[in-house]
C-alpha atoms as a PDB file:
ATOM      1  CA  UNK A   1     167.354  78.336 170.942  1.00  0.00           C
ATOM      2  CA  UNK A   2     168.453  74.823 171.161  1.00  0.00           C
ATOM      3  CA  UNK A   3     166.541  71.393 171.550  1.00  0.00           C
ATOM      4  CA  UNK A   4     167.852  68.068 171.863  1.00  0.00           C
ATOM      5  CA  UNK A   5     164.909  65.241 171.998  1.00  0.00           C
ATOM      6  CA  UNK A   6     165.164  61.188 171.868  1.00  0.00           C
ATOM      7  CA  UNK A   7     162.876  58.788 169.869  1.00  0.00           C
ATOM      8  CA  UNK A   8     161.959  55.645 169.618  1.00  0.00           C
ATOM      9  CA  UNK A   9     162.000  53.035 166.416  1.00  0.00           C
ATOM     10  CA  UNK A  10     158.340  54.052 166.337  1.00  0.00           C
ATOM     11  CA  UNK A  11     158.931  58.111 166.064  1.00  0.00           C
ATOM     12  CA  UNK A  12     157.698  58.730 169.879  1.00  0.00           C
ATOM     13  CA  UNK A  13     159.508  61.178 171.462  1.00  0.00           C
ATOM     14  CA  UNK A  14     160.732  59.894 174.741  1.00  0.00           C
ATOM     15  CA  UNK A  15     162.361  62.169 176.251  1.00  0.00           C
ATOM     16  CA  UNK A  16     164.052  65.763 175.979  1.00  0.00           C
ATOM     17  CA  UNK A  17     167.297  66.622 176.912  1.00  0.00           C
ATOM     18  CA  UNK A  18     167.702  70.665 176.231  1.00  0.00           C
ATOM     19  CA  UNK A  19     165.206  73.292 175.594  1.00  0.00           C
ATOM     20  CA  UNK A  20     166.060  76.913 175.631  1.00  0.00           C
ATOM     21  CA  UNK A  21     168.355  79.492 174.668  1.00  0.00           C
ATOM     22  CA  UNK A  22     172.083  78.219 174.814  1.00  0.00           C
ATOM     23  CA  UNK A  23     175.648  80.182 174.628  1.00  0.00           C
ATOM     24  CA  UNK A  24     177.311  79.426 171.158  1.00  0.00           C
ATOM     25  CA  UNK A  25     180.440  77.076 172.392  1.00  0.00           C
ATOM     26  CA  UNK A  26     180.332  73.381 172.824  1.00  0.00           C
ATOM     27  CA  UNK A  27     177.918  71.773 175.176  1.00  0.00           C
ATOM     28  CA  UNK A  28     177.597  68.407 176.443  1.00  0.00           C
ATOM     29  CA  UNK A  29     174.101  66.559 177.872  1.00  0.00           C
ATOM     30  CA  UNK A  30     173.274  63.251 179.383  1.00  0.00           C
ATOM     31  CA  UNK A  31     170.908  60.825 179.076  1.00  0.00           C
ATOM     32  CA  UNK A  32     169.600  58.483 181.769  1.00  0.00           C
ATOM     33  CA  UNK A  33     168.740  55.417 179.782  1.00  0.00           C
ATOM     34  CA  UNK A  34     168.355  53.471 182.757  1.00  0.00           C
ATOM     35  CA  UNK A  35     164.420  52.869 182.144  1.00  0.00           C
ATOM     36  CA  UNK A  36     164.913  52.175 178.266  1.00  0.00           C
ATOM     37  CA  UNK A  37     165.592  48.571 176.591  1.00  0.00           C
ATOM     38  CA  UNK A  38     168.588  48.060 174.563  1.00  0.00           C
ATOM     39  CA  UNK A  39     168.168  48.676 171.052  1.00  0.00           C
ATOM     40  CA  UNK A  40     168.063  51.552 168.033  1.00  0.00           C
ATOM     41  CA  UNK A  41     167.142  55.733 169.264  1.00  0.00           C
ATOM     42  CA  UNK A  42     167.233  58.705 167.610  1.00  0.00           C
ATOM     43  CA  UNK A  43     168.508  62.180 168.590  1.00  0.00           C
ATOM     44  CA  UNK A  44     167.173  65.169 166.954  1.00  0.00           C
ATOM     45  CA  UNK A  45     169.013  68.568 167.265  1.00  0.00           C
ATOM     46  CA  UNK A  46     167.655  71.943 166.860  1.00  0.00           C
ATOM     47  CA  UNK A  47     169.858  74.674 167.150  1.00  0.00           C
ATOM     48  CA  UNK A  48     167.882  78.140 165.500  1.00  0.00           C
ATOM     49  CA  UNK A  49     167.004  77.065 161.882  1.00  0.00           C
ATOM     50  CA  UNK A  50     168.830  74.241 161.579  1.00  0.00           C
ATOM     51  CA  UNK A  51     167.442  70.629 162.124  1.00  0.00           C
ATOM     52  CA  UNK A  52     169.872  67.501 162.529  1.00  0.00           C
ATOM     53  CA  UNK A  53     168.863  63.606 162.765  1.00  0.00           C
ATOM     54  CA  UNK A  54     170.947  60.962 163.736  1.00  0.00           C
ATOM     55  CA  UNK A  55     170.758  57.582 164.585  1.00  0.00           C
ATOM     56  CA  UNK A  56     172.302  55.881 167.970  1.00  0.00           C
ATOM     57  CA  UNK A  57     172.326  52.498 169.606  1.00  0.00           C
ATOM     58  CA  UNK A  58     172.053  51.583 173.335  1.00  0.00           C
ATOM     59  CA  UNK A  59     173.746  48.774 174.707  1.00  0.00           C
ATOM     60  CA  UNK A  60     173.120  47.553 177.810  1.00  0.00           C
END
């Protein structure tokens, strides 16, 4: 099972990217920031157990 959600500065998820089972192997997604302001986001990954935060930057 794999999830991939966006937040805001303010912890709000905004949107969701992937949710459901996936095939091991690498993967890519897209986001549509066309509706979203520049600034700082954060991506959270969830593949099975494991939980993984990073920070990312829009520039428009």
């Amino acid at each position: 099972y794999v999830r991939i959600d966006i937040y805001n500065l303010m912890g709000e998820r905004i949107a969701t990217l992937a949710e459901g089972p996936m095939s091991a192997g690498e993967h890519s997604v897209i986001w549509d920031a066309s509706g979203y302001s520049s600034g700082i986001y954060f991506y959270k990954l969830t593949a099975g157990e494991k939980t993984f935060t990073k920070r990312m930057t829009l520039l428009k």
